[in-house]
PDB file of N, CA and C in Angstrom:
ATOM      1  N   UNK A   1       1.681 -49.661 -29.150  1.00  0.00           N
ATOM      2  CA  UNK A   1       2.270 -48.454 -28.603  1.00  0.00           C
ATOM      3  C   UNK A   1       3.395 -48.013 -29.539  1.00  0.00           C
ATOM      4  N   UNK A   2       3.746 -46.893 -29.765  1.00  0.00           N
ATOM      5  CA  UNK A   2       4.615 -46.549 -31.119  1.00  0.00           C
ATOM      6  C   UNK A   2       5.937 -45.884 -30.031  1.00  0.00           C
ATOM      7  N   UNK A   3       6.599 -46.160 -31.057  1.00  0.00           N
ATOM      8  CA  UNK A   3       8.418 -46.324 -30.489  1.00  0.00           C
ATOM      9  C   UNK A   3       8.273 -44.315 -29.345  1.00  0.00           C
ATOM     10  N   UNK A   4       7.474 -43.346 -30.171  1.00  0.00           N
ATOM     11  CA  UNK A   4       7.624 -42.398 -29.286  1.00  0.00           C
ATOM     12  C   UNK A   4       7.246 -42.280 -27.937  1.00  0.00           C
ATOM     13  N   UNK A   5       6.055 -43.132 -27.136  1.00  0.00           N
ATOM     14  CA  UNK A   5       5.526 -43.331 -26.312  1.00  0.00           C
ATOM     15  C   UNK A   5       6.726 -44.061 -25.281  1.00  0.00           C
ATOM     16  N   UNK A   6       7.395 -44.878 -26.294  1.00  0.00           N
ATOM     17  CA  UNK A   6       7.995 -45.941 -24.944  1.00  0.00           C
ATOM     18  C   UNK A   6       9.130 -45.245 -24.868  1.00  0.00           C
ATOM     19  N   UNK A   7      10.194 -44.032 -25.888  1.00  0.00           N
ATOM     20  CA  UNK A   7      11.079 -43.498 -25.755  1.00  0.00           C
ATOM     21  C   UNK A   7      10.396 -42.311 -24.351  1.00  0.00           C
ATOM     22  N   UNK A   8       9.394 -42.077 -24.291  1.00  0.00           N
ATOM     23  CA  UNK A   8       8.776 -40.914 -23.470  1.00  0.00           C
ATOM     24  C   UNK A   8       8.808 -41.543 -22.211  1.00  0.00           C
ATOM     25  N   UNK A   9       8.201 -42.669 -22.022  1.00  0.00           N
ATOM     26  CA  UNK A   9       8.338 -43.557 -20.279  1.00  0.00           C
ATOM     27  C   UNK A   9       9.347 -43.850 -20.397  1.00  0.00           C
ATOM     28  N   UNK A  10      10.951 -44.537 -20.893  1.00  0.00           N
ATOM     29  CA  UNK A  10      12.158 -44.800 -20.939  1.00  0.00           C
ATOM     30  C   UNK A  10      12.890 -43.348 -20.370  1.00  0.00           C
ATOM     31  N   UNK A  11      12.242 -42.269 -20.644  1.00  0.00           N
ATOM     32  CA  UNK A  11      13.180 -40.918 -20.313  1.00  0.00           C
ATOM     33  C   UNK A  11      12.471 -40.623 -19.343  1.00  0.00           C
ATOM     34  N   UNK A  12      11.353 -40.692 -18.650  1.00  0.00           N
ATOM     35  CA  UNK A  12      10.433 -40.598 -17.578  1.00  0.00           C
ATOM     36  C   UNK A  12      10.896 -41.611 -16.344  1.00  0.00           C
ATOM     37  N   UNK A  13      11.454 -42.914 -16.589  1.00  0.00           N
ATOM     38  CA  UNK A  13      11.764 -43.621 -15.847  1.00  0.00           C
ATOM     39  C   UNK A  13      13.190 -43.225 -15.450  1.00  0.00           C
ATOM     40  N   UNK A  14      14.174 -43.070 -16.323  1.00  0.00           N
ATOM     41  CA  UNK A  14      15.390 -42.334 -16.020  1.00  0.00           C
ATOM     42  C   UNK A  14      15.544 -41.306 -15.511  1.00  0.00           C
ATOM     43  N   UNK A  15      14.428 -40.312 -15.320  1.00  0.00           N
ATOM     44  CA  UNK A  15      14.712 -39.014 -14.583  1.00  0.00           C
ATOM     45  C   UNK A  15      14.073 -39.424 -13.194  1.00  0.00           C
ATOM     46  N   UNK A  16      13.379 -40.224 -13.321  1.00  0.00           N
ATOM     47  CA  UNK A  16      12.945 -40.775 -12.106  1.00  0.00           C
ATOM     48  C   UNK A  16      13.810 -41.351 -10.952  1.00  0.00           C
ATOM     49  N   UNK A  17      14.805 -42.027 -11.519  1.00  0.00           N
ATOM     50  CA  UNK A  17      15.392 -43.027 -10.785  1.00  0.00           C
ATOM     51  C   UNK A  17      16.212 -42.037 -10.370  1.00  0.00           C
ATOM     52  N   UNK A  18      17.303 -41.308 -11.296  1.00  0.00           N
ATOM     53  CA  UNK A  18      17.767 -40.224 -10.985  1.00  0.00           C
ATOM     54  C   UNK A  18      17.703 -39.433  -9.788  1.00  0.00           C
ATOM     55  N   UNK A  19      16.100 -38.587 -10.016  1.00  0.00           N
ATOM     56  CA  UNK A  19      15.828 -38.169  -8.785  1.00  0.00           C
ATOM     57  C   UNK A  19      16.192 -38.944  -7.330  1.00  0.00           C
ATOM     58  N   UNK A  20      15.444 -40.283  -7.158  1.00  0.00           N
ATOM     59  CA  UNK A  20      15.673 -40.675  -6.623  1.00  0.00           C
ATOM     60  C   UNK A  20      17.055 -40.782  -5.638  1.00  0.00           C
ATOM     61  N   UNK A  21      18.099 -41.126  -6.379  1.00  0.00           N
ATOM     62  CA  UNK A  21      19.354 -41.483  -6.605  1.00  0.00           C
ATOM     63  C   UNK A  21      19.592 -39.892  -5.693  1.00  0.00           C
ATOM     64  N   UNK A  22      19.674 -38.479  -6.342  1.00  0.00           N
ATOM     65  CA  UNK A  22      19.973 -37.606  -5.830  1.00  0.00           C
ATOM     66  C   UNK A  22      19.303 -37.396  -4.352  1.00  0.00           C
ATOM     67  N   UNK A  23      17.962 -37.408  -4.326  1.00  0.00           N
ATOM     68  CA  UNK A  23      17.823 -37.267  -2.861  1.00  0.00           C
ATOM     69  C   UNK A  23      18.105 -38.363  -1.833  1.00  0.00           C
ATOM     70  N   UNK A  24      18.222 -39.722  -1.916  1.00  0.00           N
ATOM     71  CA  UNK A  24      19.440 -40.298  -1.149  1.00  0.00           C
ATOM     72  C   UNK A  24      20.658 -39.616  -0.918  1.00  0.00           C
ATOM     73  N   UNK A  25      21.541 -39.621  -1.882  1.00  0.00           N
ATOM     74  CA  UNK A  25      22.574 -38.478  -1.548  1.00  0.00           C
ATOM     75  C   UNK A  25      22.514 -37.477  -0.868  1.00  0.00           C
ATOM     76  N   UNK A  26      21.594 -36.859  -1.138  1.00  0.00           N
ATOM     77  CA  UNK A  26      21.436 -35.355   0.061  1.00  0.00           C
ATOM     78  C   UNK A  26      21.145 -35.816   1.139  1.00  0.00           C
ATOM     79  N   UNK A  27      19.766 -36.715   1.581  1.00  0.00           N
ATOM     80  CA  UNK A  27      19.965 -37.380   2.569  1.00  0.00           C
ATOM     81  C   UNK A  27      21.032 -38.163   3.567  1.00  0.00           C
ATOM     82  N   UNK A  28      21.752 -38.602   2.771  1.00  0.00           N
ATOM     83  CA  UNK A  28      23.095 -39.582   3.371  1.00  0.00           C
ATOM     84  C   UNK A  28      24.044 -38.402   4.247  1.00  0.00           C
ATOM     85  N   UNK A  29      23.955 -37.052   3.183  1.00  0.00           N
ATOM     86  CA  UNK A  29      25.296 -35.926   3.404  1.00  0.00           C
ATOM     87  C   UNK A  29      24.693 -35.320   4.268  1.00  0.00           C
ATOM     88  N   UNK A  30      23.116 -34.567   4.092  1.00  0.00           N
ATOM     89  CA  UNK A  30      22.831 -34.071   6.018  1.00  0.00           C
ATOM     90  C   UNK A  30      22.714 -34.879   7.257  1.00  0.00           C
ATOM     91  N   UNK A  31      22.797 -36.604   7.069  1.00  0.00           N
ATOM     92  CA  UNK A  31      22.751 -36.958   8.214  1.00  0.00           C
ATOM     93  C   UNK A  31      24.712 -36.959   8.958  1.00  0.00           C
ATOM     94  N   UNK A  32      25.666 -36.458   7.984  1.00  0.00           N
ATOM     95  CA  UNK A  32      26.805 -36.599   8.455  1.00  0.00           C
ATOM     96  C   UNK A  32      27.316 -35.086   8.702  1.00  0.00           C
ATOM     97  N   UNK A  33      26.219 -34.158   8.809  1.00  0.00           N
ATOM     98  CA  UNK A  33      26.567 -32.639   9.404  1.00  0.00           C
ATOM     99  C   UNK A  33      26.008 -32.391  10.290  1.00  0.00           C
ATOM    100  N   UNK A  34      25.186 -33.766  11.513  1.00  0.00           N
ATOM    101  CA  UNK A  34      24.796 -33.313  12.564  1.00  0.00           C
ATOM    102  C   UNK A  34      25.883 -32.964  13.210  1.00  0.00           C
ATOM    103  N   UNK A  35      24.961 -32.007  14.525  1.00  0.00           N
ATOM    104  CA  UNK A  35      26.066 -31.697  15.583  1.00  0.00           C
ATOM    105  C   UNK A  35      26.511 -32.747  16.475  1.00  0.00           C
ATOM    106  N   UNK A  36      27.493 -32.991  17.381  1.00  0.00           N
ATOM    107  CA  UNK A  36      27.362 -34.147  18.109  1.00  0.00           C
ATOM    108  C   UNK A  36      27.054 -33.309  19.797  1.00  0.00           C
ATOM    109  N   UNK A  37      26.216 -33.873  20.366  1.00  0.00           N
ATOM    110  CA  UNK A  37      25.472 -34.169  21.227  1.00  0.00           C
ATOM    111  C   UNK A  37      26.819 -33.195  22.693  1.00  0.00           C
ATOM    112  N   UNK A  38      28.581 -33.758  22.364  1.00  0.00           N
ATOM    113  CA  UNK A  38      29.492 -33.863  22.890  1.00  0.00           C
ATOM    114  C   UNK A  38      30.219 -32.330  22.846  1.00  0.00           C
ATOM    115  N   UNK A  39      29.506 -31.398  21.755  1.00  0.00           N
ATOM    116  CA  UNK A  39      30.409 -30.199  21.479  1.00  0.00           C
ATOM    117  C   UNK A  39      30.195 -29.801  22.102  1.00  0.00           C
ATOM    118  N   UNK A  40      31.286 -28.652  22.689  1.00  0.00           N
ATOM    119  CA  UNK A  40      31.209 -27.570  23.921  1.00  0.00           C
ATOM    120  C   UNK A  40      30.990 -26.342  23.985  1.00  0.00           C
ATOM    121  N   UNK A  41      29.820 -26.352  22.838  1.00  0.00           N
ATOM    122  CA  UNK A  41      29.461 -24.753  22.885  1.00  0.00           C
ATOM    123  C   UNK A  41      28.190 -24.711  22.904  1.00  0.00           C
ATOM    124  N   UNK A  42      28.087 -23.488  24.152  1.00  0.00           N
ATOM    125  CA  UNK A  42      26.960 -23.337  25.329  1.00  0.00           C
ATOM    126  C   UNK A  42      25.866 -22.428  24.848  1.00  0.00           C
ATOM    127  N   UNK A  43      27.192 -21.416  23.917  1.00  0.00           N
ATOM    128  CA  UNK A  43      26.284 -20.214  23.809  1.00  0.00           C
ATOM    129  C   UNK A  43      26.215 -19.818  22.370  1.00  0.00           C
ATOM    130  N   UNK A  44      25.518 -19.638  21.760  1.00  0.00           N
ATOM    131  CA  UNK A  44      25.389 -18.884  20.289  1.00  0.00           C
ATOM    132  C   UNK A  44      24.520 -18.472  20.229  1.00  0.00           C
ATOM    133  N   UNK A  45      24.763 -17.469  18.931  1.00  0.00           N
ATOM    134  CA  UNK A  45      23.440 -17.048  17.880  1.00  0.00           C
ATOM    135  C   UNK A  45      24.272 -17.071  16.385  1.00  0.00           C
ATOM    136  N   UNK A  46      23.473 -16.442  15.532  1.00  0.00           N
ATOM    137  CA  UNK A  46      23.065 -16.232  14.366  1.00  0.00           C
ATOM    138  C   UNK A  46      22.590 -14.965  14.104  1.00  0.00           C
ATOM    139  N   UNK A  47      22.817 -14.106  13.596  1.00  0.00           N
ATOM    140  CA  UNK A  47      22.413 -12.607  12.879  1.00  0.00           C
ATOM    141  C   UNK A  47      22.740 -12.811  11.694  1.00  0.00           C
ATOM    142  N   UNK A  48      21.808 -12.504  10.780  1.00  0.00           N
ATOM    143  CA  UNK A  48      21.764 -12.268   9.539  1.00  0.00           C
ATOM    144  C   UNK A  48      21.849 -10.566   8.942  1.00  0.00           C
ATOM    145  N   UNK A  49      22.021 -10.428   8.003  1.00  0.00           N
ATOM    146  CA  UNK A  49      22.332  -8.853   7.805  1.00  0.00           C
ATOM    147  C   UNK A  49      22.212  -8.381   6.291  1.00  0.00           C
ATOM    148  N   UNK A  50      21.767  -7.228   5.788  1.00  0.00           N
ATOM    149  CA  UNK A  50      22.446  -6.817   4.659  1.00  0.00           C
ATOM    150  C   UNK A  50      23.005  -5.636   4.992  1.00  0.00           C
ATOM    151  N   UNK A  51      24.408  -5.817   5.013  1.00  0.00           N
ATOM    152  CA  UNK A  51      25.503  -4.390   5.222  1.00  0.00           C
ATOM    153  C   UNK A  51      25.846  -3.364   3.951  1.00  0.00           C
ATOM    154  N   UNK A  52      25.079  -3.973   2.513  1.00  0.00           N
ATOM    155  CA  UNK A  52      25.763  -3.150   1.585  1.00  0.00           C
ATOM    156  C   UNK A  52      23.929  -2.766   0.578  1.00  0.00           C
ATOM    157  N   UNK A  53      23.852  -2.003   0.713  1.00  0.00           N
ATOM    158  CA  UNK A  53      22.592  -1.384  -0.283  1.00  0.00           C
ATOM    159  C   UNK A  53      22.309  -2.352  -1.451  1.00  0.00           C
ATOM    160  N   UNK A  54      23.624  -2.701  -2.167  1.00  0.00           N
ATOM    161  CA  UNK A  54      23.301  -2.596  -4.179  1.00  0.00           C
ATOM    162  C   UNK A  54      23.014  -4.273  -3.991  1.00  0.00           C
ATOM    163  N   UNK A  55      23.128  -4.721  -2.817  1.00  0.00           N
ATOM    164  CA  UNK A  55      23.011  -6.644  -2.777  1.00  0.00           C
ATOM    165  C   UNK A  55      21.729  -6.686  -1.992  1.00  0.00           C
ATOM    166  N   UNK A  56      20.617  -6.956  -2.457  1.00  0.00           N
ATOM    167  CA  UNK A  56      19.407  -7.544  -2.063  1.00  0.00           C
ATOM    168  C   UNK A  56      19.111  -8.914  -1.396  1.00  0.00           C
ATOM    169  N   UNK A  57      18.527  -8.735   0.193  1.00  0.00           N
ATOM    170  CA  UNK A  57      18.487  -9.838   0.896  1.00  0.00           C
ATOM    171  C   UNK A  57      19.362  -9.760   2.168  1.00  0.00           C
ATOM    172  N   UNK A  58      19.246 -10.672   3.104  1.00  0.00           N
ATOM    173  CA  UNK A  58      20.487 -10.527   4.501  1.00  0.00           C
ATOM    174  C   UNK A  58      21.016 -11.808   3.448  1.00  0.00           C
ATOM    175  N   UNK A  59      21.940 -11.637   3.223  1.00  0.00           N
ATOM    176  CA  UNK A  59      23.135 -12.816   2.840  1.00  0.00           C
ATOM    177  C   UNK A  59      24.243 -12.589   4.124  1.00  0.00           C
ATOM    178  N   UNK A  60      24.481 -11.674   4.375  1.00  0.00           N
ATOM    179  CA  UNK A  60      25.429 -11.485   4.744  1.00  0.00           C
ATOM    180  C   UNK A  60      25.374 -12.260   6.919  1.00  0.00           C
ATOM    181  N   UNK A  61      25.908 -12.612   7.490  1.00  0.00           N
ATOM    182  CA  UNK A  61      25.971 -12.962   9.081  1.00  0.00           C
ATOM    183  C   UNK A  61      26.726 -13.203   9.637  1.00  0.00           C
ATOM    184  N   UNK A  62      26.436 -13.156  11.185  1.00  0.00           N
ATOM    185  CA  UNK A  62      27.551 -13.044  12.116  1.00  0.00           C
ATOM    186  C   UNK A  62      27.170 -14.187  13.047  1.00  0.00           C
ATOM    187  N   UNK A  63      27.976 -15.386  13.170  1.00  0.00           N
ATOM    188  CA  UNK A  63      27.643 -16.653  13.933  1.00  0.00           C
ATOM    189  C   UNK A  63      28.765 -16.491  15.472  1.00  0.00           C
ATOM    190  N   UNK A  64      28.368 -16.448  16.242  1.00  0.00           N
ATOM    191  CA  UNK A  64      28.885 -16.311  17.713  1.00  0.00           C
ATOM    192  C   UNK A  64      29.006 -17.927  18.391  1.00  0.00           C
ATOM    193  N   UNK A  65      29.737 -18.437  18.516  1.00  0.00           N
ATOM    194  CA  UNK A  65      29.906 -19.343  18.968  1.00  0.00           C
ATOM    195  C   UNK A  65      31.106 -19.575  20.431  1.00  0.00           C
ATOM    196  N   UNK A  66      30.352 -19.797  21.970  1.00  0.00           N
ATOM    197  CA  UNK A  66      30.931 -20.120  22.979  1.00  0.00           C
ATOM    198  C   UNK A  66      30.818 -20.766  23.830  1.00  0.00           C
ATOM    199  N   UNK A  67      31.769 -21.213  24.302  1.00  0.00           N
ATOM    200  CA  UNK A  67      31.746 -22.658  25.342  1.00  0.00           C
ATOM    201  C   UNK A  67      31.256 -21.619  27.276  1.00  0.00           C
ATOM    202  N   UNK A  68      31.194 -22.535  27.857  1.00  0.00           N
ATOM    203  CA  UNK A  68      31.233 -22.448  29.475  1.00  0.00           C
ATOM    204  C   UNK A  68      31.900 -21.404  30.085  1.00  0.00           C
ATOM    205  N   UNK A  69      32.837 -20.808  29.836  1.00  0.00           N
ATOM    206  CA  UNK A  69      33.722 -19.977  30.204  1.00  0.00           C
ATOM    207  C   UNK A  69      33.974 -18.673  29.731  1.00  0.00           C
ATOM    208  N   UNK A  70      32.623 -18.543  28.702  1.00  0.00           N
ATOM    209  CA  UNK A  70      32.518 -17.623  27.782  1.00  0.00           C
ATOM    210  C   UNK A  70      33.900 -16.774  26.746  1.00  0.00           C
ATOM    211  N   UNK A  71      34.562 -18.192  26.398  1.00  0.00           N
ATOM    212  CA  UNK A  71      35.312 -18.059  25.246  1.00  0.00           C
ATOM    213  C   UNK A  71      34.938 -18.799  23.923  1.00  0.00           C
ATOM    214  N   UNK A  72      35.252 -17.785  22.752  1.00  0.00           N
ATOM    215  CA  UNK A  72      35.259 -18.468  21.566  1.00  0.00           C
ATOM    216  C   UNK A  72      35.314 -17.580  20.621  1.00  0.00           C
ATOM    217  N   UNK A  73      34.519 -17.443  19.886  1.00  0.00           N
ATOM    218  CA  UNK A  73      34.619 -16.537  18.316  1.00  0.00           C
ATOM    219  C   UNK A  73      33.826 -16.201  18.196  1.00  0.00           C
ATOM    220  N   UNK A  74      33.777 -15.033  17.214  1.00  0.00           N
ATOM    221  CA  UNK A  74      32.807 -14.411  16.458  1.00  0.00           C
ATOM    222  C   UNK A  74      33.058 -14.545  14.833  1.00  0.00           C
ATOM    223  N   UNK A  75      32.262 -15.177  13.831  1.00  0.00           N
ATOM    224  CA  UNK A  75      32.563 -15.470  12.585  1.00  0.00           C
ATOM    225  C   UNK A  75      31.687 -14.817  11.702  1.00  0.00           C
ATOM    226  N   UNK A  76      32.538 -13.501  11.146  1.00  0.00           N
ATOM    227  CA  UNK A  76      31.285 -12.382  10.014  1.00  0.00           C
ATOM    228  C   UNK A  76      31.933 -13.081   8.721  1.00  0.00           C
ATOM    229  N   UNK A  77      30.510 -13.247   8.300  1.00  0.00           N
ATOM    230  CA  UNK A  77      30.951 -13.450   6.693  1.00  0.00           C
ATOM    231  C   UNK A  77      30.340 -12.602   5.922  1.00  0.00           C
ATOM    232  N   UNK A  78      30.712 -11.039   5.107  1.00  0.00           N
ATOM    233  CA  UNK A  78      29.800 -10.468   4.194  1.00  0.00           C
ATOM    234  C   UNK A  78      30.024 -10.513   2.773  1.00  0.00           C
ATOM    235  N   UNK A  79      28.362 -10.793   2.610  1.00  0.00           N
ATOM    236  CA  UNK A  79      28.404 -10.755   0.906  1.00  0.00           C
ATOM    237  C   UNK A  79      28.121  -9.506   0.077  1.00  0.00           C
ATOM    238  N   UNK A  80      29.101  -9.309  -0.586  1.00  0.00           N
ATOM    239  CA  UNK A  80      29.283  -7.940  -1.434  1.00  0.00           C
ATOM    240  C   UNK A  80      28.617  -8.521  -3.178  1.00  0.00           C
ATOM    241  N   UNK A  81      28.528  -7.728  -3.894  1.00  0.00           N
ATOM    242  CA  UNK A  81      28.553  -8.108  -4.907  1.00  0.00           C
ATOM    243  C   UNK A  81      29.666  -8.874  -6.228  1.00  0.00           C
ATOM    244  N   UNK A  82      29.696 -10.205  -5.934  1.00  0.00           N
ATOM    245  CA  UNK A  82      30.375 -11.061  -6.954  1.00  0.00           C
ATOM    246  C   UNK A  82      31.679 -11.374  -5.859  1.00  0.00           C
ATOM    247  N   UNK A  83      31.808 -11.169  -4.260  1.00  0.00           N
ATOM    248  CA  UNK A  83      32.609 -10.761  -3.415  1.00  0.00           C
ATOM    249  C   UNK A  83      32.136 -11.479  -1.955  1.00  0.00           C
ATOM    250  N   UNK A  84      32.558 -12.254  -1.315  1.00  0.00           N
ATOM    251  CA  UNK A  84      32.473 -12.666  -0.192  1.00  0.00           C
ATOM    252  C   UNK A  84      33.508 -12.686   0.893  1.00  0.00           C
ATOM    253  N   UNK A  85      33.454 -12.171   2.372  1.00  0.00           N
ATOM    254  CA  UNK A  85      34.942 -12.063   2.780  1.00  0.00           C
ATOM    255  C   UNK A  85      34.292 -12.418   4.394  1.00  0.00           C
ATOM    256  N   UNK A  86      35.543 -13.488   5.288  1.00  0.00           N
ATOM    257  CA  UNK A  86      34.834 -13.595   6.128  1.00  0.00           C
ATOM    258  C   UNK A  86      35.950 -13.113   6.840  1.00  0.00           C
ATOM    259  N   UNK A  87      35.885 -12.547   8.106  1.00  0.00           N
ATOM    260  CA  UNK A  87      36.506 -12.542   9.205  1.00  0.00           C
ATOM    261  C   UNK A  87      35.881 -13.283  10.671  1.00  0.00           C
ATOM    262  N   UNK A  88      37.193 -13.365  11.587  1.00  0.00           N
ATOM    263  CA  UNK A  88      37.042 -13.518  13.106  1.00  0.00           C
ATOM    264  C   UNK A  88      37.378 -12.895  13.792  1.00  0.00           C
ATOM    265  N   UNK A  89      37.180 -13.079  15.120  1.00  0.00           N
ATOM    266  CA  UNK A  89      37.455 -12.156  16.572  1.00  0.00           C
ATOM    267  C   UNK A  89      37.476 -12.860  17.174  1.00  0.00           C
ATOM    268  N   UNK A  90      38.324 -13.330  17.936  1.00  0.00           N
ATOM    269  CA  UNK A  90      38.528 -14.027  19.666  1.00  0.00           C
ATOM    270  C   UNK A  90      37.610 -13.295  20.423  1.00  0.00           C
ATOM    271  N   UNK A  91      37.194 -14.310  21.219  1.00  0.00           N
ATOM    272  CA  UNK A  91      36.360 -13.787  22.951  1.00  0.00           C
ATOM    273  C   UNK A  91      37.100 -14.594  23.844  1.00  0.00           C
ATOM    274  N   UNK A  92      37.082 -13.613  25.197  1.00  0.00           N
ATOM    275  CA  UNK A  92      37.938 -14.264  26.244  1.00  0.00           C
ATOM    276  C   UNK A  92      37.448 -14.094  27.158  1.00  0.00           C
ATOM    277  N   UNK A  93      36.395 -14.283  28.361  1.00  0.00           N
ATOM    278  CA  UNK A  93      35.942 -14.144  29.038  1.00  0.00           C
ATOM    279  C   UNK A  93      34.853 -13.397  29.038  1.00  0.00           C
ATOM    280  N   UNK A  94      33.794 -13.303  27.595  1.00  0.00           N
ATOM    281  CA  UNK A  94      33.167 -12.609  27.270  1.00  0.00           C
ATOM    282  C   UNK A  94      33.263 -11.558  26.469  1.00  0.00           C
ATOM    283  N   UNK A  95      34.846 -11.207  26.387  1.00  0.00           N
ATOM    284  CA  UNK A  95      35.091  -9.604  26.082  1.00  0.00           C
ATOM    285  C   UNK A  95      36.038 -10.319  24.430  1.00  0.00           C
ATOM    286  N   UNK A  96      35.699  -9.118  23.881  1.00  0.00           N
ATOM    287  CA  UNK A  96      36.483  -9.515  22.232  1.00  0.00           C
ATOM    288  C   UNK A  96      37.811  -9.209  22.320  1.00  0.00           C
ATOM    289  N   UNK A  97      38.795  -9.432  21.191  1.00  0.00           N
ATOM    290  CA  UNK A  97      40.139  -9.063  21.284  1.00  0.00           C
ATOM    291  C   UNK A  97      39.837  -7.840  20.691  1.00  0.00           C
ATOM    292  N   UNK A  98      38.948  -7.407  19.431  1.00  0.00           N
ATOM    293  CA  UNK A  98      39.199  -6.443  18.772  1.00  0.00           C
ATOM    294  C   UNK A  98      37.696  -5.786  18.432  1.00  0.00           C
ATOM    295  N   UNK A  99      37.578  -4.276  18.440  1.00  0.00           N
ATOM    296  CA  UNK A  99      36.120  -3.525  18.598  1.00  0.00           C
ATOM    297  C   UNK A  99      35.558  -4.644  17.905  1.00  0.00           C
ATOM    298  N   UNK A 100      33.994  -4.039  17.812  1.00  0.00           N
ATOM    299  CA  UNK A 100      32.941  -5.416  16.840  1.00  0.00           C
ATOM    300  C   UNK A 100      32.148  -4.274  16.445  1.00  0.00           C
ATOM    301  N   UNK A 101      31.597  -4.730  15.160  1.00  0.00           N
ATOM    302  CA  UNK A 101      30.419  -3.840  14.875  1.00  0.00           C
ATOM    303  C   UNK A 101      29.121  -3.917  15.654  1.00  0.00           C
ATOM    304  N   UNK A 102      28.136  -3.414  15.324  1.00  0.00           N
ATOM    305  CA  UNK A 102      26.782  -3.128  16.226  1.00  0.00           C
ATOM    306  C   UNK A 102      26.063  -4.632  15.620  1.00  0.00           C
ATOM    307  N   UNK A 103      26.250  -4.954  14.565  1.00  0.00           N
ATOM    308  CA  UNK A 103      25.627  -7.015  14.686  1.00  0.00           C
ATOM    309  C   UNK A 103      26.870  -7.386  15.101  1.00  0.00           C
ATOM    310  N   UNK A 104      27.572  -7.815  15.154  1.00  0.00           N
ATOM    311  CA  UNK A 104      28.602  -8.749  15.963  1.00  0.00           C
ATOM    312  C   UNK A 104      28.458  -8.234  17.522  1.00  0.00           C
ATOM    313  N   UNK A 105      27.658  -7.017  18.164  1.00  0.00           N
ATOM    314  CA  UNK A 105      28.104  -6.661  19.281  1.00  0.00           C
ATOM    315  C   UNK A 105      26.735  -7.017  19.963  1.00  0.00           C
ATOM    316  N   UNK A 106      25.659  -7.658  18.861  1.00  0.00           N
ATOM    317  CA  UNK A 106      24.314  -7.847  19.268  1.00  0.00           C
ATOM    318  C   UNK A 106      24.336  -9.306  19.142  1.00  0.00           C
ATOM    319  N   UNK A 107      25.348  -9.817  18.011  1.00  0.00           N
ATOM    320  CA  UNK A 107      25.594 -11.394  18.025  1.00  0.00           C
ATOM    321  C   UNK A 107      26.302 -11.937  19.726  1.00  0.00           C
ATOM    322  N   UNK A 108      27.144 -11.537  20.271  1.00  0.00           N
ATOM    323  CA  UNK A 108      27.944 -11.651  21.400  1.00  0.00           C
ATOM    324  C   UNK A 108      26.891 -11.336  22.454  1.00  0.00           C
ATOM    325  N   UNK A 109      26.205 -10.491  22.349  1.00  0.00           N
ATOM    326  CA  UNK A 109      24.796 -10.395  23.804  1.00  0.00           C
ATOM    327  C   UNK A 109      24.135 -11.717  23.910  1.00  0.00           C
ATOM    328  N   UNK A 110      23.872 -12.093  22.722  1.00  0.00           N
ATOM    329  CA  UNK A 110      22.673 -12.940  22.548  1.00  0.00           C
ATOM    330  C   UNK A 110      23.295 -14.273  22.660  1.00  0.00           C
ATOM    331  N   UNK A 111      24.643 -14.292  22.610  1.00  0.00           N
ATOM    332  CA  UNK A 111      25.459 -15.722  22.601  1.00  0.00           C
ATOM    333  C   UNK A 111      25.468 -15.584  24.183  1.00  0.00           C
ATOM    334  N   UNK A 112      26.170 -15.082  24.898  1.00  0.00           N
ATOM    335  CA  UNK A 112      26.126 -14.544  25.861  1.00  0.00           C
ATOM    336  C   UNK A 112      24.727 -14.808  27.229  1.00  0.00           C
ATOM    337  N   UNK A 113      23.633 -14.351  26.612  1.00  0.00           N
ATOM    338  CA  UNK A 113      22.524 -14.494  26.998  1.00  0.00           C
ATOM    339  C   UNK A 113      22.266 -15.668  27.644  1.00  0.00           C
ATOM    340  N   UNK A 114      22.369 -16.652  26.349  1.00  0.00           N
ATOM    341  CA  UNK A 114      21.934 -18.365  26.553  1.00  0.00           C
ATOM    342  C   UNK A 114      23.036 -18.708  27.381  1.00  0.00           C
ATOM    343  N   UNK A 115      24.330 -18.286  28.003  1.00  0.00           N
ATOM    344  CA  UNK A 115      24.838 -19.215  28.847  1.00  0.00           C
ATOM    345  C   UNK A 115      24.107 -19.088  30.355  1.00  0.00           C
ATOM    346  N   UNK A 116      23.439 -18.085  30.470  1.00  0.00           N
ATOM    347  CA  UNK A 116      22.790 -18.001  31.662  1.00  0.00           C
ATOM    348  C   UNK A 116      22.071 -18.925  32.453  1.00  0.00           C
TER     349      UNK A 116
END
């Protein structure tokens, strides 16, 4: 077998193990972003969006997250070009502190919804 062959399985075996090596890691890190079983939120959704023309794709969403009593948040994050900006809104008994747009006001129905 000539020295190029075994340099070719020597770099074949190293990207191998590698791999390996990396998807353990990813594995190890999503099993420590489950939810726990114990959190107190009843109600959510998820809306996805594209709010700006020149950015291709929904990057952009609005995550609603509320407990029993129908308090909690509303969390928009939009992606602009080279530009990401997130805001919040309190909920207090269902109702926001401050207007919402028409997805955050469809995110809050639908959070809303599931506590039923």
């Amino acid at each position: 077998m000539s020295w190029f062959w075994l340099g070719l399985v020597f770099v074949n075996a190293v990207w191998l193990v590698s791999l390996t090596v990396f998807v353990i890691l990813i594995a190890r890190r999503k099993q420590k972003i489950t939810i726990p079983d114990n959190l107190p939120v009843f109600g959510w959704s998820l809306i996805r969006f594209n709010p700006f023309s020149e950015v291709g794709g929904h990057h952009s969403f609005v995550l609603t997250l509320l407990d029993m009593h129908k308090n909690g948040v509303v969390l928009t994050g939009l992606h602009g070009r080279g530009l990401t900006r997130f805001y919040t809104k309190s909920v207090s008994g269902g109702f926001p502190d401050q207007p919402l747009s028409d997805e955050e006001t469809k995110g809050l129905k639908e959070a809303l919804q599931k506590l039923k």
